[in-house]
Protein backbone atom coordinates (compact mmCIF):
# COMPACT_ATOMS: atom_id res chain seq x y z
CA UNK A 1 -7.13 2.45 -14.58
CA UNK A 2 -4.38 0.12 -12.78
CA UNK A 3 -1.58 2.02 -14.55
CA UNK A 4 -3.26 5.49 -13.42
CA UNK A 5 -2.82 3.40 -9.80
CA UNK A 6 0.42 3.01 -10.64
CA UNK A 7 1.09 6.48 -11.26
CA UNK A 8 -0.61 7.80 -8.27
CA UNK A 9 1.41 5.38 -6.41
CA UNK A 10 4.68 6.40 -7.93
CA UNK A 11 4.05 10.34 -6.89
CA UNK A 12 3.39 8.81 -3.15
CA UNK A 13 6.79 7.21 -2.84
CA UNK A 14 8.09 10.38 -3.61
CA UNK A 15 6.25 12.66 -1.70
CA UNK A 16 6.26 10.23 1.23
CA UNK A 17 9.94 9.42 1.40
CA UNK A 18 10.63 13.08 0.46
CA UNK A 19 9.13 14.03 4.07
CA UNK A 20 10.70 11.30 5.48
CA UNK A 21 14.37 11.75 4.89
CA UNK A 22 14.25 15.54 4.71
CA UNK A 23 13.42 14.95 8.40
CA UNK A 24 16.37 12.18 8.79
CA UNK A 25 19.14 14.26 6.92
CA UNK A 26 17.74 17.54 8.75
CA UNK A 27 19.27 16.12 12.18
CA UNK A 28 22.10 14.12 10.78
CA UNK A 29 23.50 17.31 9.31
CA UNK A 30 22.81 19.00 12.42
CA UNK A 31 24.52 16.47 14.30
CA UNK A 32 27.25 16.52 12.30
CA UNK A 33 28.06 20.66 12.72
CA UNK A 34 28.09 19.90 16.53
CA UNK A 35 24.16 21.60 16.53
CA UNK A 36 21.92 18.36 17.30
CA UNK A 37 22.32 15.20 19.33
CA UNK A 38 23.88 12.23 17.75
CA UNK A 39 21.33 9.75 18.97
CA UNK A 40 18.70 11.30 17.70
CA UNK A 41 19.99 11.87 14.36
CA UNK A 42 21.10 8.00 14.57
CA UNK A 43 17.17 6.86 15.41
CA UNK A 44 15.99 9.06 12.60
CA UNK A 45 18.57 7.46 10.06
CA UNK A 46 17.62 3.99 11.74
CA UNK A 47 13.59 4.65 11.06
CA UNK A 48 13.86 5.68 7.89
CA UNK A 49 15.67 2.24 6.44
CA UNK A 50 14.19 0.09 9.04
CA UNK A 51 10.76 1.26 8.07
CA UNK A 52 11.60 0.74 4.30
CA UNK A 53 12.97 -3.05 5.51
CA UNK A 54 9.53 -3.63 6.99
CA UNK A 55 7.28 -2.19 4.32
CA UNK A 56 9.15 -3.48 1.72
CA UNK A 57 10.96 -6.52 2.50
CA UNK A 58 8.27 -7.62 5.40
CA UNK A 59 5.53 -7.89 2.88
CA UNK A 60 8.36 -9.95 0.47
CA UNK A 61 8.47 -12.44 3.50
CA UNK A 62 4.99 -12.31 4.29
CA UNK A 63 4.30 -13.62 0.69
CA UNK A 64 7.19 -16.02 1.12
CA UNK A 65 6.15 -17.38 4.41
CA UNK A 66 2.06 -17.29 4.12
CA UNK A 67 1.41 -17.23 0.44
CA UNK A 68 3.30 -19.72 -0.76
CA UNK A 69 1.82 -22.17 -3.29
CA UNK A 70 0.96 -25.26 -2.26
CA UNK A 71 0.23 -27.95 -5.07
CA UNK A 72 -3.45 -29.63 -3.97
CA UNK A 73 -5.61 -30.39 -6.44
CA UNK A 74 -8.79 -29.32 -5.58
CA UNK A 75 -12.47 -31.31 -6.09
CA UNK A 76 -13.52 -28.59 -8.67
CA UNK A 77 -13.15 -24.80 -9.94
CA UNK A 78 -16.92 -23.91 -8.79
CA UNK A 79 -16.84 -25.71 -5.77
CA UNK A 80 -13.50 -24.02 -5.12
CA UNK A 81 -14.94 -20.78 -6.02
CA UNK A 82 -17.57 -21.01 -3.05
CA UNK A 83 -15.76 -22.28 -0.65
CA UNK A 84 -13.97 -18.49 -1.13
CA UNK A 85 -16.98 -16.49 -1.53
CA UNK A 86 -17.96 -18.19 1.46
CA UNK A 87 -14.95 -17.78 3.99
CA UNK A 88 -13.85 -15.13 6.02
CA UNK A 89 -10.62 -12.85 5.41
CA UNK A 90 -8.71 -15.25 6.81
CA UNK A 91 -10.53 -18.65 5.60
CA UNK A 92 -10.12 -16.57 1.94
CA UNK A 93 -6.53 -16.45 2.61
CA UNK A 94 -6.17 -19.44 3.66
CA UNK A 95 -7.94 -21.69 0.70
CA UNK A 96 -5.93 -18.90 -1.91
CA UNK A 97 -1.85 -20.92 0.22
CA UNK A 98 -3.27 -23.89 -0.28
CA UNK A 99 -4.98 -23.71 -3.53
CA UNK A 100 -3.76 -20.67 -5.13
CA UNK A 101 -1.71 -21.95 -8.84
CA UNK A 102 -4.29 -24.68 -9.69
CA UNK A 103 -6.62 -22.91 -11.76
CA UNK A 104 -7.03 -19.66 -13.42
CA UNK A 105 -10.48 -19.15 -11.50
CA UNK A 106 -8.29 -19.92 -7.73
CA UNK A 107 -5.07 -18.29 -9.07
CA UNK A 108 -7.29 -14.52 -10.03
CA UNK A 109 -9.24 -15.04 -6.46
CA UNK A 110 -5.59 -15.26 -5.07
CA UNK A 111 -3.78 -12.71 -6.84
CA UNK A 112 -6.81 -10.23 -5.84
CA UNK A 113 -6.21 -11.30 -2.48
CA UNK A 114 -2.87 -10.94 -1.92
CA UNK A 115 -2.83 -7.42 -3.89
CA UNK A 116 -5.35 -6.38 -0.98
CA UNK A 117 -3.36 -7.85 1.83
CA UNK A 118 -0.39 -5.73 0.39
CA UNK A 119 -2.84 -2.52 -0.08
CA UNK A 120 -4.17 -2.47 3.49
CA UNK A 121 -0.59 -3.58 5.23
CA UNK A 122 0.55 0.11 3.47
CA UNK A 123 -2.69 1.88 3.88
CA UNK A 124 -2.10 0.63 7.71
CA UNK A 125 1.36 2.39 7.50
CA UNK A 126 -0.46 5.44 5.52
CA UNK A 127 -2.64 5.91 8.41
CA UNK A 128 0.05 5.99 11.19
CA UNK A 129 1.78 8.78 9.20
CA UNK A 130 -1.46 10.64 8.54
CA UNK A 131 -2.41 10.23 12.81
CA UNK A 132 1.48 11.15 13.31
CA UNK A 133 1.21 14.12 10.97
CA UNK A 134 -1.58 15.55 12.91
CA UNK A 135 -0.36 14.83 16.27
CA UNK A 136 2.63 16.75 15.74
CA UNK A 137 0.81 19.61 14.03
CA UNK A 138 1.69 19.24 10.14
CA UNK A 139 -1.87 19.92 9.73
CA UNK A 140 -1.03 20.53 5.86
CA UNK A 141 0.85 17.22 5.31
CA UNK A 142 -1.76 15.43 6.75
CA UNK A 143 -4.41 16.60 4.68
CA UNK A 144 -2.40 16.46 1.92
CA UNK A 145 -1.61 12.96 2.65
CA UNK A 146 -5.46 12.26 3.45
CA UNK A 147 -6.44 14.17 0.46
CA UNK A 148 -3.54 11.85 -1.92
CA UNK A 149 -4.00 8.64 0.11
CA UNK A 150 -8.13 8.57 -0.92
CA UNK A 151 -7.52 9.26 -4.38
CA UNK A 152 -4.85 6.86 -4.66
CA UNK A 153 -6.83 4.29 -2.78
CA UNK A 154 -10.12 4.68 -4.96
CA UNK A 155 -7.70 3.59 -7.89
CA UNK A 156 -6.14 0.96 -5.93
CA UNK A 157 -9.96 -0.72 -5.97
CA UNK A 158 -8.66 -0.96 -10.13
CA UNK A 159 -5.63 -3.07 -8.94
CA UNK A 160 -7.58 -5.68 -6.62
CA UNK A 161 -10.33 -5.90 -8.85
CA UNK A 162 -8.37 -5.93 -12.41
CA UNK A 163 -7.11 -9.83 -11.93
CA UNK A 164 -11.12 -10.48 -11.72
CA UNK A 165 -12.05 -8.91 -15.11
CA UNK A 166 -11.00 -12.04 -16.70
CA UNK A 167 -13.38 -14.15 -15.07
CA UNK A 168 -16.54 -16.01 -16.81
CA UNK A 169 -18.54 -16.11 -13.58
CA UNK A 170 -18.06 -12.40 -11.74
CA UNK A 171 -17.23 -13.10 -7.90
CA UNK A 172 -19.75 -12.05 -5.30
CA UNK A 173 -20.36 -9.08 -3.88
CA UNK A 174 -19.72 -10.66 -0.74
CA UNK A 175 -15.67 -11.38 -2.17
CA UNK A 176 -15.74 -7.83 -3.28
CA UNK A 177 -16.59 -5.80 0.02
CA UNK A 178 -13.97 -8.54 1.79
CA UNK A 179 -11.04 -7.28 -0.38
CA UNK A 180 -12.13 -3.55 0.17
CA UNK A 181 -12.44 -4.03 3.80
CA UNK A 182 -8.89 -6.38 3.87
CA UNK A 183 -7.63 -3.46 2.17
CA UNK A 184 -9.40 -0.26 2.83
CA UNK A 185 -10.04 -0.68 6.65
CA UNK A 186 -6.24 -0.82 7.74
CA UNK A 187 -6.25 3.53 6.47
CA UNK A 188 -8.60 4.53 9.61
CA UNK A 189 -7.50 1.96 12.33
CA UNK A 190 -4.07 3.62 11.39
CA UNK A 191 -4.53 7.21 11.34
CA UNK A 192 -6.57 6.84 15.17
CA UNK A 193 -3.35 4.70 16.43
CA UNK A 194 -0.61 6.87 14.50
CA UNK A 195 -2.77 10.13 16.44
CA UNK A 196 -3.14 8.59 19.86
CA UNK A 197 0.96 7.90 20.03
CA UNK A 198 1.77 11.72 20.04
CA UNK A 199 4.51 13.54 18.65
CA UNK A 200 7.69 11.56 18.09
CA UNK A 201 10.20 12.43 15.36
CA UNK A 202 11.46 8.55 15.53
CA UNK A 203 7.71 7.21 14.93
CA UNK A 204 6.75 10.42 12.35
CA UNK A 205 9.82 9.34 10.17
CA UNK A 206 9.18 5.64 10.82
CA UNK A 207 5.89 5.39 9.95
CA UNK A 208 6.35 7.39 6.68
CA UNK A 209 9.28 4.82 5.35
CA UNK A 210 7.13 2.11 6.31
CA UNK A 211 4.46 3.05 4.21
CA UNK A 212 6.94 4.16 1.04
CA UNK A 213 8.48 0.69 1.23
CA UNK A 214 4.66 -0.74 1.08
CA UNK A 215 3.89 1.07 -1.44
CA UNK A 216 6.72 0.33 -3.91
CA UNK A 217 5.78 -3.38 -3.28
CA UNK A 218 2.54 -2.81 -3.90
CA UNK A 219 3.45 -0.75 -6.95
CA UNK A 220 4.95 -3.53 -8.56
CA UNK A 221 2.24 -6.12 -7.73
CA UNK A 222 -0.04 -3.88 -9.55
CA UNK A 223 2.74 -3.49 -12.56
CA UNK A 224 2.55 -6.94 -12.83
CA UNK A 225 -0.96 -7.51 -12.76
CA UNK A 226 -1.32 -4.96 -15.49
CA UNK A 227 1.60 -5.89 -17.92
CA UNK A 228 -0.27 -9.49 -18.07
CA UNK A 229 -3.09 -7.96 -19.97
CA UNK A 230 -1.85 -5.37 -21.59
CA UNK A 231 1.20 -3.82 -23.80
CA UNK A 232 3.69 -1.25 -21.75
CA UNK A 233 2.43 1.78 -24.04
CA UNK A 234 -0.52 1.64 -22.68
CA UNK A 235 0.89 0.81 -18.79
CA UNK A 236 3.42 4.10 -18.97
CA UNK A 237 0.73 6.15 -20.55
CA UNK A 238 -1.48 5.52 -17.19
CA UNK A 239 1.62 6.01 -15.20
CA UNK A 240 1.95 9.44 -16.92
CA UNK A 241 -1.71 10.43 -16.09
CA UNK A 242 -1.47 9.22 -12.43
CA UNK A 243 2.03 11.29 -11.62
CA UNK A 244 0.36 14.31 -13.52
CA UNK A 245 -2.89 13.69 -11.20
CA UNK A 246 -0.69 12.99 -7.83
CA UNK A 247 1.63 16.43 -8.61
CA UNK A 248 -1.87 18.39 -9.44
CA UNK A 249 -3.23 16.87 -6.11
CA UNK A 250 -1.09 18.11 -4.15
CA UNK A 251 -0.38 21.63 -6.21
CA UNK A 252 -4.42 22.70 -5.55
CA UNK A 253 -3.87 21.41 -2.21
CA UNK A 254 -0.48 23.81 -1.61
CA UNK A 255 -2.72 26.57 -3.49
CA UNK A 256 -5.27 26.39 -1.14
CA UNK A 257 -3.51 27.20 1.82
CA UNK A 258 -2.68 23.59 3.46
């Protein structure tokens, strides 16, 4: 089920950065035949690798700077263990810095944790493309990318949850709706702040390159997470499953008229 994430993912980047530099190389070649402005094709070229810089390298430094291990032994595994059922998002995140390597009981809470901090900083970014998709009228892309991003974000529940399989004592259900609200709640306040900013070319193609470079982080988190348990016949034959799923997402979606 995490490799069929993977896949799903994988047909995203595409699709997403397919949008996004079709729109980029669109005015640069029309700048460059004297038919566009030359700023404008500048911002759109800007957007589209400073948005991959922040989705992708931003979430490298966020892990660098806020996730880093810190070696403090703890009193005990159970006691541990509460004290993150027990916390808040950020009290979670903040026992998984200081505690996170110790144990394989911290280190799975942790690794779950940080794959949903990664999920919702994309989904974030997938919800300012879907608002900026509608706001300039790409009714069809956005409901493509609604229809895409909820399938693909079901799956990425697989991915959070798959570091936790391992575990003798399951977490709480309290743990459980915290990672799908640290990483399923970023989608909507996106989409109602990526509609309310209106049509801009600059923010349409920024937005989508942010959320490509999340996603290929969050890919390979999830690659990761799944290679550990598991041989890489198995991991590509997901990956095949969840590309053929993504491209016959969006085929019945074309078919229909969107």
């Amino acid at each position: 089920m995490n490799a069929i994430a993977i896949g799903i993912l994988v047909f995203l980047v595409m699709d997403v950065f397919s949008h996004a530099w079709t729109t980029a190389s669109t005015a640069a070649e029309a700048a460059f035949v004297g038919r566009g402005a030359t700023g404008v094709a500048i911002l759109d070229l800007l957007a589209v690798f400073g948005g991959i810089a922040i989705g992708l390298l931003g979430l490298v430094f966020y892990e660098a700077r806020y996730m880093a291990r810190v070696r403090v032994k703890p009193p005990s595994v159970a006691g541990e263990v509460r004290d993150l059922e027990s916390a808040g998002p950020l009290g979670i995140a903040s026992s998984l810095i200081l505690h996170g390597d110790l144990t394989d009981h911290v280190g799975a809470y942790r690794l779950a944790m940080m794959i949903a901090i990664g999920i919702g900083a994309h989904n974030f970014s997938e919800g300012l493309a879907i608002g900026q998709s509608y706001a300039s009228g790409a009714i069809g892309l956005a409901l493509i990318l609604t229809i895409g991003f909820g399938v693909h974000n079901a799956t990425e529940g697989f991915g959070i949850a798959s570091p936790l399989t391992s575990l003798k004592e399951k977490p709480s259900a309290r743990f459980l709706a915290t990672v799908g609200l640290v990483g399923g709640g970023p989608t909507f306040i996106g989409t109602i702040t990526g509609s309310l900013i209106g049509v801009s070319e600059f923010a349409y193609v920024l937005f989508l390159s942010i959320a490509g470079g999340a996603l290929v982080y969050v890919s390979m988190l999830m690659y990761n997470s799944g290679r550990r348990q598991t041989n890489n016949r198995v991991l590509m034959t997901g990956i095949f499953v969840g590309l053929c799923a993504g491209f016959l997402t969006d085929l019945i979606v074309t078919l229909g008229g969107a």
